[in-house]
C-alpha atoms as a PDB file:
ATOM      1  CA  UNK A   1     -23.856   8.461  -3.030  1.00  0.00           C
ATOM      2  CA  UNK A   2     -22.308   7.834  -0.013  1.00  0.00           C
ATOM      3  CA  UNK A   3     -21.292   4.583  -1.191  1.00  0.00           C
ATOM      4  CA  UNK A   4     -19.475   5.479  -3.943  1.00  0.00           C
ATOM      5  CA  UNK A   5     -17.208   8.452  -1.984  1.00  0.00           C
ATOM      6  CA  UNK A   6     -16.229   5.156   0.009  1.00  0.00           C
ATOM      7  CA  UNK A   7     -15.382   3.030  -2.671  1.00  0.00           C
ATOM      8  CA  UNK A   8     -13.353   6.031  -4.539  1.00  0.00           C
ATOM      9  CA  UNK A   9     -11.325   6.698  -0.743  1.00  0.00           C
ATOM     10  CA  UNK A  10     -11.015   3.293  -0.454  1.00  0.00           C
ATOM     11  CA  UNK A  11      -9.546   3.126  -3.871  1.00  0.00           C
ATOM     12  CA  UNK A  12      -7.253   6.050  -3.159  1.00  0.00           C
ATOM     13  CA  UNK A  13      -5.807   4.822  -0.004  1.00  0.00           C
ATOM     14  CA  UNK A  14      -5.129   1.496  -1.598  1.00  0.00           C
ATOM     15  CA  UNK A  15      -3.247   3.398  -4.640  1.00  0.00           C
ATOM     16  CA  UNK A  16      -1.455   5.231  -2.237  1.00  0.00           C
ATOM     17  CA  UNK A  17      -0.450   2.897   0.160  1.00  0.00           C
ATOM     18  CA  UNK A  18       1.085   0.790  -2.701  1.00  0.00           C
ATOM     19  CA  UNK A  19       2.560   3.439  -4.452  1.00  0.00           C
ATOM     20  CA  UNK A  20       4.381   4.385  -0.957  1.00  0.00           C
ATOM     21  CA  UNK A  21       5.554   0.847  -1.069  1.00  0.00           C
ATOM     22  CA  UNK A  22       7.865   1.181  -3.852  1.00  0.00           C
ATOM     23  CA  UNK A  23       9.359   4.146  -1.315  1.00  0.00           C
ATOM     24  CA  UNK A  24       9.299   2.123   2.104  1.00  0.00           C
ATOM     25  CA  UNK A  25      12.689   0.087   1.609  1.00  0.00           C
ATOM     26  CA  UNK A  26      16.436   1.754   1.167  1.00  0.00           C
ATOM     27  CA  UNK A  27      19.553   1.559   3.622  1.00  0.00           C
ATOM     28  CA  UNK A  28      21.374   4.611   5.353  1.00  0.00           C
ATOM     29  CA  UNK A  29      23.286   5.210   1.477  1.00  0.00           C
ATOM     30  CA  UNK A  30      20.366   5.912  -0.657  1.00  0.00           C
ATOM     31  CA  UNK A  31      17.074   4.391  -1.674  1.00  0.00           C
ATOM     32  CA  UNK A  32      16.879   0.810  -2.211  1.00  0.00           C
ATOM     33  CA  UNK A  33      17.912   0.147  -5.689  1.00  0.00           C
ATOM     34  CA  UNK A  34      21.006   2.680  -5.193  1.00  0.00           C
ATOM     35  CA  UNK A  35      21.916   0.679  -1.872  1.00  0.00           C
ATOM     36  CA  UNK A  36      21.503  -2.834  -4.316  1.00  0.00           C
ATOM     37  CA  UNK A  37      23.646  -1.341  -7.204  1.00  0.00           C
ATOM     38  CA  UNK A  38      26.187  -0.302  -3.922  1.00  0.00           C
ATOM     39  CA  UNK A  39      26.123  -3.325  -1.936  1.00  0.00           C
ATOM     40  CA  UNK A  40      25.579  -5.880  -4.521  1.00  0.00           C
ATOM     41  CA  UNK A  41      23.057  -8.936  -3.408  1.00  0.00           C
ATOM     42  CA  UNK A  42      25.265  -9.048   0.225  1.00  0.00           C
ATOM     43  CA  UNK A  43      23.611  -5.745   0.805  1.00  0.00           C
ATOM     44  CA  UNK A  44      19.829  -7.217   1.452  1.00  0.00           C
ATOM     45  CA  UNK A  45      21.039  -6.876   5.231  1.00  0.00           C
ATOM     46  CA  UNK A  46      21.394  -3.459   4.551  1.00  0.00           C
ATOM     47  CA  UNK A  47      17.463  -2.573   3.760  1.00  0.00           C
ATOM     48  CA  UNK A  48      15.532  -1.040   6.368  1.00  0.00           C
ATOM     49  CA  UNK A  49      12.276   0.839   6.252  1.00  0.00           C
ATOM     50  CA  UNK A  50      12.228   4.719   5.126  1.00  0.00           C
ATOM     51  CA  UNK A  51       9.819   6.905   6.660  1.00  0.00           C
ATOM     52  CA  UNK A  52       7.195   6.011   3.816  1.00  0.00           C
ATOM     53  CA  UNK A  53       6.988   2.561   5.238  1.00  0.00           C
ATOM     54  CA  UNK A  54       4.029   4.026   7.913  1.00  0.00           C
ATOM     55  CA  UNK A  55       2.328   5.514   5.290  1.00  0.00           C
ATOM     56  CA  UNK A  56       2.057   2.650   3.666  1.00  0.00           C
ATOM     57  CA  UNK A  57       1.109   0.185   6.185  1.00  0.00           C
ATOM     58  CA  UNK A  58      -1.510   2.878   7.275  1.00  0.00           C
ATOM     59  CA  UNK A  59      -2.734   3.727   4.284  1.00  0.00           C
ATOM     60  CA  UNK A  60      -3.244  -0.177   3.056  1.00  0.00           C
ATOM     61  CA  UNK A  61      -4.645  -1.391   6.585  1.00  0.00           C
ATOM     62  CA  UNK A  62      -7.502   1.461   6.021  1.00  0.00           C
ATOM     63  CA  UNK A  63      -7.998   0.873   2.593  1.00  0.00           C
ATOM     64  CA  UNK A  64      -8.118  -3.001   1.982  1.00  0.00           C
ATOM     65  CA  UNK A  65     -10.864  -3.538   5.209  1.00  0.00           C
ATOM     66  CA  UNK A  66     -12.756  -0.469   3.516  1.00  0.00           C
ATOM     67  CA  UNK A  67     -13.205  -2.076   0.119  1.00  0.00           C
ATOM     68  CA  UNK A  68     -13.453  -6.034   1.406  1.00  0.00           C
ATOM     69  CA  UNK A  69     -16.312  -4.323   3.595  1.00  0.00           C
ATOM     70  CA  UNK A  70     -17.817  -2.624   0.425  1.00  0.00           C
ATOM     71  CA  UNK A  71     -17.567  -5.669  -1.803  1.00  0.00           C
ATOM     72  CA  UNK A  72     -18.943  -8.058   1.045  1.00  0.00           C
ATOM     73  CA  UNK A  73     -22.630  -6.684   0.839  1.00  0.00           C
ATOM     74  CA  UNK A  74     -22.280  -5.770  -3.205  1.00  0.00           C
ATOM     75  CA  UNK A  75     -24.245  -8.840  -4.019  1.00  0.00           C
ATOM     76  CA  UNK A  76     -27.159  -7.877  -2.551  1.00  0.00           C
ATOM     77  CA  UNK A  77     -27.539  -4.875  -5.162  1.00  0.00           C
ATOM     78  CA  UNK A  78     -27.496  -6.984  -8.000  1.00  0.00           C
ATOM     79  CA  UNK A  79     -30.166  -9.318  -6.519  1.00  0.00           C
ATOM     80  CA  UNK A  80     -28.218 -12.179  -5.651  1.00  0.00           C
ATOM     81  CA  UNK A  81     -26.122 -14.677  -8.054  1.00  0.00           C
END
Protein backbone atom coordinates (compact mmCIF):
# COMPACT_ATOMS: atom_id res chain seq x y z
CA UNK A 1 0.00 0.00 0.00
CA UNK A 2 2.44 2.26 0.91
CA UNK A 3 4.12 1.75 -2.24
CA UNK A 4 1.63 2.63 -4.40
CA UNK A 5 0.64 6.24 -2.45
CA UNK A 6 4.43 6.82 -3.50
CA UNK A 7 4.28 5.95 -6.91
CA UNK A 8 0.77 7.97 -7.37
CA UNK A 9 2.74 11.34 -5.42
CA UNK A 10 5.50 10.68 -7.34
CA UNK A 11 3.38 10.69 -10.41
CA UNK A 12 1.62 13.86 -9.32
CA UNK A 13 4.60 15.90 -8.62
CA UNK A 14 6.07 14.91 -11.92
CA UNK A 15 2.63 16.05 -13.73
CA UNK A 16 2.80 19.05 -11.92
CA UNK A 17 6.12 20.09 -12.15
CA UNK A 18 5.83 19.77 -16.00
CA UNK A 19 2.67 21.25 -16.33
CA UNK A 20 4.23 24.40 -14.31
CA UNK A 21 6.83 24.32 -16.99
CA UNK A 22 4.74 25.45 -19.74
CA UNK A 23 4.14 28.59 -17.04
CA UNK A 24 7.91 29.15 -15.91
CA UNK A 25 9.10 31.35 -19.02
CA UNK A 26 7.52 35.00 -20.12
CA UNK A 27 9.25 38.57 -20.07
CA UNK A 28 8.07 41.73 -18.01
CA UNK A 29 5.06 42.20 -21.15
CA UNK A 30 3.16 39.07 -20.78
CA UNK A 31 3.67 35.33 -20.78
CA UNK A 32 6.02 33.88 -23.12
CA UNK A 33 4.24 33.33 -26.30
CA UNK A 34 2.63 37.01 -25.97
CA UNK A 35 6.31 38.40 -25.35
CA UNK A 36 7.37 36.09 -28.81
CA UNK A 37 4.34 37.39 -30.88
CA UNK A 38 5.68 41.13 -29.29
CA UNK A 39 9.26 40.87 -29.70
CA UNK A 40 9.51 38.68 -32.64
CA UNK A 41 12.57 35.93 -32.48
CA UNK A 42 15.01 39.15 -31.17
CA UNK A 43 12.91 38.91 -28.09
CA UNK A 44 14.47 35.36 -26.73
CA UNK A 45 16.67 37.90 -24.59
CA UNK A 46 13.64 39.00 -23.23
CA UNK A 47 12.48 35.52 -21.39
CA UNK A 48 13.05 35.23 -17.86
CA UNK A 49 11.57 32.89 -15.31
CA UNK A 50 7.90 33.62 -13.78
CA UNK A 51 7.27 32.71 -10.36
CA UNK A 52 6.10 29.10 -11.53
CA UNK A 53 9.65 28.38 -12.49
CA UNK A 54 10.31 27.19 -8.46
CA UNK A 55 7.48 25.19 -8.54
CA UNK A 56 8.59 23.50 -11.15
CA UNK A 57 12.10 22.82 -10.46
CA UNK A 58 10.80 21.72 -6.94
CA UNK A 59 8.21 19.82 -7.85
CA UNK A 60 10.36 17.74 -10.69
CA UNK A 61 13.60 17.41 -8.39
CA UNK A 62 11.10 15.56 -5.76
CA UNK A 63 9.30 13.70 -8.15
CA UNK A 64 11.83 12.20 -10.74
CA UNK A 65 14.37 10.78 -7.61
CA UNK A 66 10.96 9.43 -6.06
CA UNK A 67 9.95 7.32 -9.04
CA UNK A 68 13.79 6.37 -10.36
CA UNK A 69 13.95 5.16 -6.57
CA UNK A 70 10.60 3.20 -6.98
CA UNK A 71 11.44 1.69 -10.34
CA UNK A 72 15.12 0.78 -9.18
CA UNK A 73 13.98 -2.13 -6.78
CA UNK A 74 10.64 -3.00 -9.11
CA UNK A 75 12.44 -5.96 -10.50
CA UNK A 76 12.69 -7.71 -7.59
CA UNK A 77 8.72 -8.07 -7.40
CA UNK A 78 8.46 -9.70 -10.53
CA UNK A 79 11.21 -12.23 -9.64
CA UNK A 80 13.93 -11.07 -11.64
CA UNK A 81 14.23 -10.85 -15.67
Amino acid sequence: MSRTVFWLCGGALCAIGILSLTFSFGADYGDFSTALSAAGSDGMGDITTTSFFPVAVLCLGLGIPMLIGLNATAWRKTGGY
